[in-house]
C-alpha atoms as a PDB file:
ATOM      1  CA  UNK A   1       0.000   0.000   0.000  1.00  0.00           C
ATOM      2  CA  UNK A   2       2.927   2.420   0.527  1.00  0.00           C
ATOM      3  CA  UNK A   3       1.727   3.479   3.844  1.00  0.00           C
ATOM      4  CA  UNK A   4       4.698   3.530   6.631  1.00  0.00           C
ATOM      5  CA  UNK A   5       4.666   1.364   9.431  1.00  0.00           C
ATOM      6  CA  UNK A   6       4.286   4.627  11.974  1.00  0.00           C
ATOM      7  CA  UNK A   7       1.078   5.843   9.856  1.00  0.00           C
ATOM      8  CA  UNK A   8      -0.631   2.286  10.676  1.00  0.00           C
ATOM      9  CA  UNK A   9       0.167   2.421  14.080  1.00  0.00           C
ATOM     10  CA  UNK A  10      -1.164   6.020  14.521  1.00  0.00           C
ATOM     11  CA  UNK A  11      -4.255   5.208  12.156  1.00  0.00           C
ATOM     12  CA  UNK A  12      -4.393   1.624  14.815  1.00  0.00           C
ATOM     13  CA  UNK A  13      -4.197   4.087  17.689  1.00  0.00           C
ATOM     14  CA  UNK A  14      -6.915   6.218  16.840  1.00  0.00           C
ATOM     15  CA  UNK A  15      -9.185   3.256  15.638  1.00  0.00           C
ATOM     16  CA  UNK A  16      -8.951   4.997  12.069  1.00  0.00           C
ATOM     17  CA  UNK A  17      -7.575   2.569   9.903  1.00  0.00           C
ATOM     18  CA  UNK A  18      -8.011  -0.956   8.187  1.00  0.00           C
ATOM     19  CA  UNK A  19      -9.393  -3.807  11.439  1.00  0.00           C
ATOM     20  CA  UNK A  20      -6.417  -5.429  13.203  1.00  0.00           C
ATOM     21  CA  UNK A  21      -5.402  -7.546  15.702  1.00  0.00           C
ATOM     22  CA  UNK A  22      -3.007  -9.276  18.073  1.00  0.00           C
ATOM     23  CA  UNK A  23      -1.441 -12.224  17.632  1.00  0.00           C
ATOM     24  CA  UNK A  24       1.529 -14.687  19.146  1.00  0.00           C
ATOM     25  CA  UNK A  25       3.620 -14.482  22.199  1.00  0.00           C
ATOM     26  CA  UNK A  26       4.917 -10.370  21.114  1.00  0.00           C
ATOM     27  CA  UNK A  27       1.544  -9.410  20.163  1.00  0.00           C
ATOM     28  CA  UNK A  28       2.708  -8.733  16.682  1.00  0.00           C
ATOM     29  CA  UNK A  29       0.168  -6.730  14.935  1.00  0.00           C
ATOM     30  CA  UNK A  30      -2.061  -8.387  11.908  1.00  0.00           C
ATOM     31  CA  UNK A  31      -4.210  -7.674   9.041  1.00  0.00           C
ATOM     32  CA  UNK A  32      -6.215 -10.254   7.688  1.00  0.00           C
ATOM     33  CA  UNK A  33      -6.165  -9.848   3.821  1.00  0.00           C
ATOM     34  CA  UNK A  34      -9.919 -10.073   3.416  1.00  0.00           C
ATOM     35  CA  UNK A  35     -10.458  -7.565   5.702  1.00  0.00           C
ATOM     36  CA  UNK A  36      -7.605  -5.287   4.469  1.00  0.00           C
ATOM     37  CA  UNK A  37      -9.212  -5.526   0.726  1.00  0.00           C
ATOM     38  CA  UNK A  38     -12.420  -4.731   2.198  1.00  0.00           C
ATOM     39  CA  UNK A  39     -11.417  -1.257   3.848  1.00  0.00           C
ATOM     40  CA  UNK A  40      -9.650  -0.297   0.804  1.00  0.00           C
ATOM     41  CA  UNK A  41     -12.735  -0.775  -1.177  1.00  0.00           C
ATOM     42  CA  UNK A  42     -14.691   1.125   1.410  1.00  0.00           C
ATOM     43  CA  UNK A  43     -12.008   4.080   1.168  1.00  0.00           C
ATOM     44  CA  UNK A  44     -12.241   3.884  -2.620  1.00  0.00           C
ATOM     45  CA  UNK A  45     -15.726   4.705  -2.696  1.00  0.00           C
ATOM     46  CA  UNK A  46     -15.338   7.500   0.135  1.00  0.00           C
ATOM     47  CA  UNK A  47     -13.103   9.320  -2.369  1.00  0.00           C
ATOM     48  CA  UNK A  48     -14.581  11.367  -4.947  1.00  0.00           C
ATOM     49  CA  UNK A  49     -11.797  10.932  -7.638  1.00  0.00           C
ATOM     50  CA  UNK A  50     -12.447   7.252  -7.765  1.00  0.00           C
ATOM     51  CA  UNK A  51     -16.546   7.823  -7.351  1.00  0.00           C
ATOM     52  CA  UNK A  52     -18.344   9.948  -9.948  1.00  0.00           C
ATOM     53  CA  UNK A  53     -21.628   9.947  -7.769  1.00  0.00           C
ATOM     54  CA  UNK A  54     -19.437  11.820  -4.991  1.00  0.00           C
ATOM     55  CA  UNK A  55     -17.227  14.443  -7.831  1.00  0.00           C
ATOM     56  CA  UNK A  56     -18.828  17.671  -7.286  1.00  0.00           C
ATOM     57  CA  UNK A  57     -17.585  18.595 -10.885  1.00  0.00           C
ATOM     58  CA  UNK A  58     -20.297  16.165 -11.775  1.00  0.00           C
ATOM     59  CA  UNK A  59     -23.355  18.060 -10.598  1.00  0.00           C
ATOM     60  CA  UNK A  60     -25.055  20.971 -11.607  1.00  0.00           C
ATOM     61  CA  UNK A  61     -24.078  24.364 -10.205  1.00  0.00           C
ATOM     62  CA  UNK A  62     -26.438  25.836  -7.821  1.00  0.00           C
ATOM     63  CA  UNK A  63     -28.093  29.335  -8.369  1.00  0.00           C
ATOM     64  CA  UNK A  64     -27.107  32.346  -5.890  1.00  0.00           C
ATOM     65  CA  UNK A  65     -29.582  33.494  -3.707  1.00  0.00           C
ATOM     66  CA  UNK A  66     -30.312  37.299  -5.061  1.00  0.00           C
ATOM     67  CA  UNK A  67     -30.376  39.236  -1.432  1.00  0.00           C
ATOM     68  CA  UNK A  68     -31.860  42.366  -1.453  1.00  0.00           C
ATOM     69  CA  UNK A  69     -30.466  45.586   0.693  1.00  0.00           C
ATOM     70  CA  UNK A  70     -32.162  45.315   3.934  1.00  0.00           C
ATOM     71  CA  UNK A  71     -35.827  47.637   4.303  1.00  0.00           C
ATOM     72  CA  UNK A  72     -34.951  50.564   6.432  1.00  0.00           C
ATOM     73  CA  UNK A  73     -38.037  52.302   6.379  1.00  0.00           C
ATOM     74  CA  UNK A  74     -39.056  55.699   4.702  1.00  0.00           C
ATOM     75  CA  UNK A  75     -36.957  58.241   5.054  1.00  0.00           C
ATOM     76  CA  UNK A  76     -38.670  61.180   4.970  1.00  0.00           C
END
């Protein structure tokens, strides 16, 4: 994935990034594949370069509200 070894353990930390868990005598940290593949799908259709529903280049521009000047009264 390219993602350093501190990154996991801060995304691991703050329960951010792909499920893990401990395993073995040091409590070596694990991934199961399934899982991993999984997450990345999930952050692949968070992203709006990889999801054209979620590109807001895709949509329609929305129309300014006109606002008036405020009504202060006659003047007179």
């Amino acid at each position: 994935m390219g993602i350093s070894v501190n990154t996991l353990y801060v995304w691991r930390h703050r329960r951010q990034g792909p499920p893990s868990f401990r395993m073995g005598p040091g409590g070596r940290v694990m991934y199961r594949r399934d899982l991993l593949d999984a997450w990345l799908s999930e952050q692949q259709q968070a992203d709006s370069r990889s999801n054209p529903a979620l590109n807001p280049l895709n949509k329609a521009p929305r129309q300014r509200e006109r606002r008036g000047l405020p009504d202060l009264g006659k003047r007179g």
